[in-house]
C-alpha atoms as a PDB file:
ATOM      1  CA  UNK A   1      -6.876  21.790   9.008  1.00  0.00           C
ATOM      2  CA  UNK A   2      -4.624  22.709   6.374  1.00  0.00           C
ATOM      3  CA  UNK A   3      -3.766  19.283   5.179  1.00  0.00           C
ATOM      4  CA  UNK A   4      -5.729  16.269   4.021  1.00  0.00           C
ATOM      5  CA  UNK A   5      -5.344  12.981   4.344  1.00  0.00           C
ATOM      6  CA  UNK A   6      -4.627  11.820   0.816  1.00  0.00           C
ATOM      7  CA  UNK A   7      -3.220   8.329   1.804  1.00  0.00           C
ATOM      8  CA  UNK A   8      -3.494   5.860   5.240  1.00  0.00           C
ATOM      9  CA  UNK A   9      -0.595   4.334   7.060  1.00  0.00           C
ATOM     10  CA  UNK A  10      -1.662   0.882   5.316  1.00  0.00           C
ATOM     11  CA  UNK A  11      -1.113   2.330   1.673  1.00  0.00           C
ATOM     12  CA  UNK A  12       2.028   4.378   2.688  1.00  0.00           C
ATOM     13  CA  UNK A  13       3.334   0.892   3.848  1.00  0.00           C
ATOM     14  CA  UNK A  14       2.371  -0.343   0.633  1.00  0.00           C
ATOM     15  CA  UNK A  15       3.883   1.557  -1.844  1.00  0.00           C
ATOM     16  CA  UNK A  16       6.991   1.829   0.345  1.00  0.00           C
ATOM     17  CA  UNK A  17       7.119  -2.106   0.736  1.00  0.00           C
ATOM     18  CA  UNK A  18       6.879  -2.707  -3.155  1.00  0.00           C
ATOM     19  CA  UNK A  19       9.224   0.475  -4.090  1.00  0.00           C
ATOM     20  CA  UNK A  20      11.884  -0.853  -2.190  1.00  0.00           C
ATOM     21  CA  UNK A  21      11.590  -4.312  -3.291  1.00  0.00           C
ATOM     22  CA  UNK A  22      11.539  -3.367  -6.627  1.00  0.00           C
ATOM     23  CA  UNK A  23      14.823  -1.354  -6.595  1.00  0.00           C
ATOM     24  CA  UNK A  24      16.234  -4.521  -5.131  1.00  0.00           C
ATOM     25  CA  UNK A  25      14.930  -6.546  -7.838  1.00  0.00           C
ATOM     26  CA  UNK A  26      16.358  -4.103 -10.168  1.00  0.00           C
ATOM     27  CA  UNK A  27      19.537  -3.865  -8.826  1.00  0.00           C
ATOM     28  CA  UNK A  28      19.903  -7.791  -7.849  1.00  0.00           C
ATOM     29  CA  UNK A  29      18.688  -8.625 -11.917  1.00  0.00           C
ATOM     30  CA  UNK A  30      20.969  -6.321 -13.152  1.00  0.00           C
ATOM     31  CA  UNK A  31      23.520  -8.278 -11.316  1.00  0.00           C
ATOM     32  CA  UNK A  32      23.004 -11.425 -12.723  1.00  0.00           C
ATOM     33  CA  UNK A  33      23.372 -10.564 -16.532  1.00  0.00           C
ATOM     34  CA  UNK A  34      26.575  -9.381 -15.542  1.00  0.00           C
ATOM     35  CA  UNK A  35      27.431  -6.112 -15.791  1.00  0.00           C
ATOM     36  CA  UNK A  36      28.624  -4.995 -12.312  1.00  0.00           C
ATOM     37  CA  UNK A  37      32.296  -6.095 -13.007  1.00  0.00           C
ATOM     38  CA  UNK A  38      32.369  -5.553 -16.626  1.00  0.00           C
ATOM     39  CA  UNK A  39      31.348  -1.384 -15.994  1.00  0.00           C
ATOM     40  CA  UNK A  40      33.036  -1.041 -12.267  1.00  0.00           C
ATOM     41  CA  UNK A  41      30.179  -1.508  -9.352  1.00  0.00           C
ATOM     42  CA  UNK A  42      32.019  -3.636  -8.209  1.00  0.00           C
ATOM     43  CA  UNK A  43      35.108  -1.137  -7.096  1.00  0.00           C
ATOM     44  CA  UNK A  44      32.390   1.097  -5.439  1.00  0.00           C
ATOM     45  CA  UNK A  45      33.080   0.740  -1.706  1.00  0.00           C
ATOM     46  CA  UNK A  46      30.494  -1.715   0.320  1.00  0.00           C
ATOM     47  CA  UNK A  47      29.713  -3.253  -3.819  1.00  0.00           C
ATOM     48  CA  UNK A  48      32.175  -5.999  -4.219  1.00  0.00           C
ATOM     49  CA  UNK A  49      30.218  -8.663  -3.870  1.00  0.00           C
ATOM     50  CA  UNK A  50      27.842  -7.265  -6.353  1.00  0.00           C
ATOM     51  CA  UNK A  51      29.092  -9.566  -9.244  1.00  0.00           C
ATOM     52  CA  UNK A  52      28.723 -12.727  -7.264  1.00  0.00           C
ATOM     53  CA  UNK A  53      25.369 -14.552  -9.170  1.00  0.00           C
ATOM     54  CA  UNK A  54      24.444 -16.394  -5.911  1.00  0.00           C
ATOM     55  CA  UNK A  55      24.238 -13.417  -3.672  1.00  0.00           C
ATOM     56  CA  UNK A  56      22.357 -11.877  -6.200  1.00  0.00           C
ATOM     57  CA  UNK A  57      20.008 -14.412  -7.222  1.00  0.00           C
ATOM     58  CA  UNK A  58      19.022 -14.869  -3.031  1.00  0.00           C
ATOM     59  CA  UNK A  59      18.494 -11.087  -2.994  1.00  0.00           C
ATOM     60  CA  UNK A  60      16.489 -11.261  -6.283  1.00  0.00           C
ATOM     61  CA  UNK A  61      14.207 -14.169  -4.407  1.00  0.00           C
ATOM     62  CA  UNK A  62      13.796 -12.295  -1.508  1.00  0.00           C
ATOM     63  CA  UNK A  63      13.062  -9.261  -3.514  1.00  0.00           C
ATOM     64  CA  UNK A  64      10.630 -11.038  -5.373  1.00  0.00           C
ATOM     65  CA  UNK A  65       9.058 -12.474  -2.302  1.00  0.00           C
ATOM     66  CA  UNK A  66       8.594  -8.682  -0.504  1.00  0.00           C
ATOM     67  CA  UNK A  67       7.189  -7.383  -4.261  1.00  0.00           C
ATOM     68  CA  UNK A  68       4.551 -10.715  -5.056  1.00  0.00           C
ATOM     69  CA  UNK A  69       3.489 -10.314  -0.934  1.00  0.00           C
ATOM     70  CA  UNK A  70       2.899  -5.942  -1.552  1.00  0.00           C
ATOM     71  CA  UNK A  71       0.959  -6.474  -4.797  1.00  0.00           C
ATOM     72  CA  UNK A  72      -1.081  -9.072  -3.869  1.00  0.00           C
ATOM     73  CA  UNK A  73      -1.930  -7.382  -0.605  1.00  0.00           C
ATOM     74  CA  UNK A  74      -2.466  -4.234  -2.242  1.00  0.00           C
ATOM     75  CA  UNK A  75      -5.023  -5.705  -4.620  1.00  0.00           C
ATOM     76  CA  UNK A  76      -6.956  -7.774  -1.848  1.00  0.00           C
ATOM     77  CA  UNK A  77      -6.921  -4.439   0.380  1.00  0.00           C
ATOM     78  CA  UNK A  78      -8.910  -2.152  -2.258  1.00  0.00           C
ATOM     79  CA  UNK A  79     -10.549  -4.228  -3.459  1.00  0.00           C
ATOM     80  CA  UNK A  80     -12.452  -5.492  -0.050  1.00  0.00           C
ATOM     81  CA  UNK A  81     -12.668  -1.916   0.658  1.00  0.00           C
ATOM     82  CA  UNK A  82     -13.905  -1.318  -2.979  1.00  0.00           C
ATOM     83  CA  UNK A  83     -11.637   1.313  -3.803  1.00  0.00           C
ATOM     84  CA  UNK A  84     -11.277   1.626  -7.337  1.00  0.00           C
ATOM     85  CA  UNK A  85     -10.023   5.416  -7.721  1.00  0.00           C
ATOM     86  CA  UNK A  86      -7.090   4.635  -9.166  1.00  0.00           C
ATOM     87  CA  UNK A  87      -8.460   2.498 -11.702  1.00  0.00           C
ATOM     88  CA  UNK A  88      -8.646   3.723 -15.138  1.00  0.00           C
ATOM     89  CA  UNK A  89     -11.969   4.957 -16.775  1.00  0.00           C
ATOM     90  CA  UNK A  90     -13.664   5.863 -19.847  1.00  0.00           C
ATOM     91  CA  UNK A  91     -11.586   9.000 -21.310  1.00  0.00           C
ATOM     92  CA  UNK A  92      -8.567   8.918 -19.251  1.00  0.00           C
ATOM     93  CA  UNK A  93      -6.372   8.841 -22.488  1.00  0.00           C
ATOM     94  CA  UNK A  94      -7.864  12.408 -23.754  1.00  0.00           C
ATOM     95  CA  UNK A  95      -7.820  13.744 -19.954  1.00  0.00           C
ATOM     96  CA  UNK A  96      -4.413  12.695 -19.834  1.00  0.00           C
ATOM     97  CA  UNK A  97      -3.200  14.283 -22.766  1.00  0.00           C
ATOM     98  CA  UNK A  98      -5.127  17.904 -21.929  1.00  0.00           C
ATOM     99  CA  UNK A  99      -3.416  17.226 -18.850  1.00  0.00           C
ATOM    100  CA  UNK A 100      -0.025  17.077 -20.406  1.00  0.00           C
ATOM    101  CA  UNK A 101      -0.853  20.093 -22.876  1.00  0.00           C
ATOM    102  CA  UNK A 102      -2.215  22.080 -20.035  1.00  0.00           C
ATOM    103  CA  UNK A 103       1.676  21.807 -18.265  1.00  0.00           C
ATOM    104  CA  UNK A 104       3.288  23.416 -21.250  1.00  0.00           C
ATOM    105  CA  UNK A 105      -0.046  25.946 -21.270  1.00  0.00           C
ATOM    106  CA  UNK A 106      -1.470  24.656 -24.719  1.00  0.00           C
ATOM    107  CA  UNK A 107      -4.888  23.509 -23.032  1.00  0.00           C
ATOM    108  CA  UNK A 108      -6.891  24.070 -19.524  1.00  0.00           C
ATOM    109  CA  UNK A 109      -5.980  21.477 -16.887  1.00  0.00           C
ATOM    110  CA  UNK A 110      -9.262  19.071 -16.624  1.00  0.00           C
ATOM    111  CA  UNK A 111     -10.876  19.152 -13.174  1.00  0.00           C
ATOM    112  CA  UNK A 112      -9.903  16.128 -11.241  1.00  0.00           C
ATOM    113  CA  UNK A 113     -11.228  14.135  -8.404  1.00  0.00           C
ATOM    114  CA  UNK A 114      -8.493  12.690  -6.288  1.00  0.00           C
ATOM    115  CA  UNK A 115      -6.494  10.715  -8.882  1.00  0.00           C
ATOM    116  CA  UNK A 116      -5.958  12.276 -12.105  1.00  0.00           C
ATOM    117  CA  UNK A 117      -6.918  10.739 -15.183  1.00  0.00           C
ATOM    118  CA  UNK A 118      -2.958  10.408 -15.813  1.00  0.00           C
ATOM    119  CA  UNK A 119      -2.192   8.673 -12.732  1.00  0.00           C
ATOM    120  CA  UNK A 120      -4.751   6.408 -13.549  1.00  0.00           C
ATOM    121  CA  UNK A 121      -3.572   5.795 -16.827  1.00  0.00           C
ATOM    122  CA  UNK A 122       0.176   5.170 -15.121  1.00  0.00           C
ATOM    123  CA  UNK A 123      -1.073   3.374 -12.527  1.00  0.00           C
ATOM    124  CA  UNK A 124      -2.502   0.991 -15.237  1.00  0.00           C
ATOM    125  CA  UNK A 125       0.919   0.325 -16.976  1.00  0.00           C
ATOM    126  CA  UNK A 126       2.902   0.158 -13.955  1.00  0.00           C
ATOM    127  CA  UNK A 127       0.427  -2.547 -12.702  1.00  0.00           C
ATOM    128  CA  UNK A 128       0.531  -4.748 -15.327  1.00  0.00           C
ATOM    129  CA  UNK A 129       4.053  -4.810 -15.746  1.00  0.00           C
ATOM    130  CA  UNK A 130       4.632  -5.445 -12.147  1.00  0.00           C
ATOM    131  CA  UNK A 131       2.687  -8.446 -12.584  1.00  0.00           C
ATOM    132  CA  UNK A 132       3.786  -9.670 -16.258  1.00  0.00           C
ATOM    133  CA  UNK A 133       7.081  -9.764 -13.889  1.00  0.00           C
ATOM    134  CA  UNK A 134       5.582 -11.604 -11.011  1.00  0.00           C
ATOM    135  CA  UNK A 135       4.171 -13.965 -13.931  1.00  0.00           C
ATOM    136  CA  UNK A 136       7.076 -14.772 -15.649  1.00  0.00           C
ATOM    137  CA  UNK A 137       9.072 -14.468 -12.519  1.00  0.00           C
ATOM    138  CA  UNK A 138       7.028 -17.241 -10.921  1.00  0.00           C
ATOM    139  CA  UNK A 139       7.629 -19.588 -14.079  1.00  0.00           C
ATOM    140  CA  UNK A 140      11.331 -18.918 -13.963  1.00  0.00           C
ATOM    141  CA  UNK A 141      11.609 -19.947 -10.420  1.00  0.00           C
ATOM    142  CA  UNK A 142       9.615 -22.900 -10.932  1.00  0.00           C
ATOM    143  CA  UNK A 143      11.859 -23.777 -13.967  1.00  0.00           C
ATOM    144  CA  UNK A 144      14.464 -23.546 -10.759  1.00  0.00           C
ATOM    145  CA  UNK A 145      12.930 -26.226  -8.676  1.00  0.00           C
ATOM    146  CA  UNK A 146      14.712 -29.096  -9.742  1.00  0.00           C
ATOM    147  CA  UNK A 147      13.628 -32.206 -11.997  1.00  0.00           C
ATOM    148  CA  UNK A 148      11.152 -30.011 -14.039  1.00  0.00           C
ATOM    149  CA  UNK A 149      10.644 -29.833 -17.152  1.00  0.00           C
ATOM    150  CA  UNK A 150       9.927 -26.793 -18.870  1.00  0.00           C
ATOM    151  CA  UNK A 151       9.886 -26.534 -22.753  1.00  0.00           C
ATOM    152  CA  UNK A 152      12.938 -24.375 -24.326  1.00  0.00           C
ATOM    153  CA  UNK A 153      11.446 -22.142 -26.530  1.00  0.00           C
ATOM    154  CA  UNK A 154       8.405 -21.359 -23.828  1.00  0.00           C
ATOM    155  CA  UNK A 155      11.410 -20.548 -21.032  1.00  0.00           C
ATOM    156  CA  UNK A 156      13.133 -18.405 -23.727  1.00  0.00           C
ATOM    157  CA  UNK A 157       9.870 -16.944 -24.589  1.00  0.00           C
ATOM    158  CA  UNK A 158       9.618 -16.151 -20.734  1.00  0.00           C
ATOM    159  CA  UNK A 159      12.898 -15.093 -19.539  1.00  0.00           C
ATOM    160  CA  UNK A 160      12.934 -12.730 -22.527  1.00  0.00           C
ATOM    161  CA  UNK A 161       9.533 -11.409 -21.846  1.00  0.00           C
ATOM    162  CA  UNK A 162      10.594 -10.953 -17.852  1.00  0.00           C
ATOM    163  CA  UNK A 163      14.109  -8.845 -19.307  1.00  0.00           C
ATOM    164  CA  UNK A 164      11.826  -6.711 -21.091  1.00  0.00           C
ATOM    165  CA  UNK A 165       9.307  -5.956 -18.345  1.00  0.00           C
ATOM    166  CA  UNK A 166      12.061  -5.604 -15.687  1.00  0.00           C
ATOM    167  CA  UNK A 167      13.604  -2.587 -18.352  1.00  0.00           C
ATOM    168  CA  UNK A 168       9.977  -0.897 -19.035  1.00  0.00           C
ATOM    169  CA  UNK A 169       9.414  -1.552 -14.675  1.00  0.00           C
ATOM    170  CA  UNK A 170      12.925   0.550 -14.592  1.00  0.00           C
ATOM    171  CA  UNK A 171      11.888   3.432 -17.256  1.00  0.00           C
ATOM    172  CA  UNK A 172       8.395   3.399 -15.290  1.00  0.00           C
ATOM    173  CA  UNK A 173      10.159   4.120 -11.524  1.00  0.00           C
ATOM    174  CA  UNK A 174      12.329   6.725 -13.206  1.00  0.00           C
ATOM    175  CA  UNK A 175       9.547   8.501 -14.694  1.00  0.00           C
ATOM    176  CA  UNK A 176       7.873   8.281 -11.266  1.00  0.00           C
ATOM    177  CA  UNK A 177      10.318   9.899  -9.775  1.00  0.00           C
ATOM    178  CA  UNK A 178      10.835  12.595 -12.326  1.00  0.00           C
ATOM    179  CA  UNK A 179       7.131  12.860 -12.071  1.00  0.00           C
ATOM    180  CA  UNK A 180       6.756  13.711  -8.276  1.00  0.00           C
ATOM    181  CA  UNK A 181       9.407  16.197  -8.859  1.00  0.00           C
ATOM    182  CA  UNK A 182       7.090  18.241 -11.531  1.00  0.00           C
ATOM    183  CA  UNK A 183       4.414  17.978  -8.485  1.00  0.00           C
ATOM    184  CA  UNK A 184       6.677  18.198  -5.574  1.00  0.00           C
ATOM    185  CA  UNK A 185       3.736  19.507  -3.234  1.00  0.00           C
ATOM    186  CA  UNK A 186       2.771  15.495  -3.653  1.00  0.00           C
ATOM    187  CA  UNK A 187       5.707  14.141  -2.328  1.00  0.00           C
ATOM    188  CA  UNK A 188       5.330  14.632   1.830  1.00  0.00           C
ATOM    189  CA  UNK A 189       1.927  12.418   1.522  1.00  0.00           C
ATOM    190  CA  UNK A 190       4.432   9.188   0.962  1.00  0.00           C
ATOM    191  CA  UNK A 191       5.621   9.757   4.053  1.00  0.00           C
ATOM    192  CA  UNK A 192       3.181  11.487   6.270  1.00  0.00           C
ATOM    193  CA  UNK A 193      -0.527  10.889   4.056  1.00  0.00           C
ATOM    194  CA  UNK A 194      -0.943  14.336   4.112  1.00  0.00           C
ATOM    195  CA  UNK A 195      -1.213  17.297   1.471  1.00  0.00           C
ATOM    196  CA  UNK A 196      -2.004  20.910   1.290  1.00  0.00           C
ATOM    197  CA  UNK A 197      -5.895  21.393   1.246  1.00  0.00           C
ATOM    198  CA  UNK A 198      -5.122  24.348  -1.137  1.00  0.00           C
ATOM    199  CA  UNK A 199      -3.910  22.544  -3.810  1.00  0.00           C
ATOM    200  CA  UNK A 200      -6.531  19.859  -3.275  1.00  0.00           C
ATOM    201  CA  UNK A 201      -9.034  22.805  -3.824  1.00  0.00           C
ATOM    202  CA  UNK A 202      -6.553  23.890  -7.315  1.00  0.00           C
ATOM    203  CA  UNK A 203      -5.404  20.759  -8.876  1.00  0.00           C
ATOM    204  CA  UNK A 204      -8.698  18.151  -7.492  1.00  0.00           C
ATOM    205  CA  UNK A 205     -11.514  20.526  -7.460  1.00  0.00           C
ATOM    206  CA  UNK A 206     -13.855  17.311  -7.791  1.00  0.00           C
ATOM    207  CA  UNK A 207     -12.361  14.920  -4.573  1.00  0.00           C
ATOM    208  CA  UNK A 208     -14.994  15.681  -1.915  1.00  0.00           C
ATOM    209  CA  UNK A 209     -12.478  15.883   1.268  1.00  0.00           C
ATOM    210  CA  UNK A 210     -14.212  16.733   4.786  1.00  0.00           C
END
C-alpha cells in the first residue's frame, strides 16, 4: 500500500474527543472572566448568550467532564498496551533543536522512529498542562460543592495557577495547529490514520512499518 497506518480509530477518537473539549473549555473560561460583551462576541450572530456566566460555567463542566474522561482514558489505553512512543527520552531536547535547525537548513534532520524527538518533547508539555488544569480544575469545582471549606490563599493560589495553564493550554493548541500546517502531509492521519509510506521512509527512516 501506499499509506500506513500511523494512528487506530481508538486514538483518532481520542485526540478528537479531548481537542474539542478543550476548545470548549477555552471558549466557555474565556466567558466567564468576562470579556465576550466587553470586546463584542456577543453581537456575533448565534453568540448572544455568550456573556451569560451560568451557561458558560455548565458548558465549562461539561467540557471539563469530556476532557478529564479523554485523558484519563488515553493514559489507561497506552499504557495497558504499553505504548510509550510518545513519551519523552534521553536527548529529545538536542534532537529537537537539530530538528528545528534542520527546517531553516542550519543542521541535518535526525533520523526518527515514528514520533519525533519534538513531538515527544510537545507531547510532554501539553500533557502536563492538561492535567495541572484537570488538577486545579477538580479543586475549584470541589470549592463549588457547597458547605466546604477551602482556605483563601490556597483557592487563590489555585484559580490563578488554573488561569495560567488554561493561557499556556491555548498558546500550546495554536502552535499545534500552526505546527501541522509546516507538516501538512500529517494532517489526513487525524481523520483517516493513514499517511504516505514515502514520507514515512523520508522523515521516520527508523519506525519499522510492515
Amino acid at each position: 500500500m501506499k499509506t500506513v497506518l500511523r494512528h487506530s480509530l481508538t486514538v483518532r477518537v481520542t485526540h478528537w474527543l479531548i481537542a474539542l473539549s478543550g476548545i470548549l473549555l477555552l471558549f466557555s473560561g474565556f466567558g466567564q472572566m468576562p470579556m465576550y460583551k466587553r470586546y463584542n462576541v456577543v453581537k456575533i450572530p448565534g453568540l448572544g448568550w455568550s456573556d451569560n456566566f451560568e451557561i458558560t460555567l455548565l458548558l465549562h463542566y461539561i467540557g471539563a467532564l469530556f476532557f478529564t474522561a479523554g485523558i484519563a482514558f488515553h493514559l489507561m489505553y497506552h499504557w495497558k498496551r504499553k505504548e510509550f512512543g510518545i513519551v519523552p527520552q534521553k536527548g529529545d531536547i538536542g534532537e529537537s533543536i537539530k530538528g528545528l535547525l534542520s527546517m531553516v537548513g542550519l543542521a541535518e534532520e535526525p533520523s526518527h522512529g515514528k514520533f519525533q524527538a519534538k513531538q515527544r518533547v510537545i507531547y510532554a508539555v501539553f500533557g502536563s498542562t492538561g492535567l495541572i488544569l484537570v488538577a486545579t480544575g477538580l479543586v475549584k469545582s470541589y470549592k463549588n460543592l457547597g458547605a466546604i471549606i477551602v482556605d483563601p490563599m490556597f483557592l487563590q493560589f489555585v484559580a490563578f495557577t488554573h488561569t495560567i495553564a488554561g493561557m499556556l493550554f491555548m498558546v500550546l493548541f495554536l502552535a499545534h495547529v500552526a505546527a501541522l500546517l509546516l507538516y501538512r502531509p500529517l494532517i489526513p492521519s487525524m481523520f483517516t490514520g493513514r499517511i504516505d509510506r514515502e514520507y514515512v521512509k523520508k522523515h521516520h527512516s527508523e519506525w519499522k512499518v510492515e
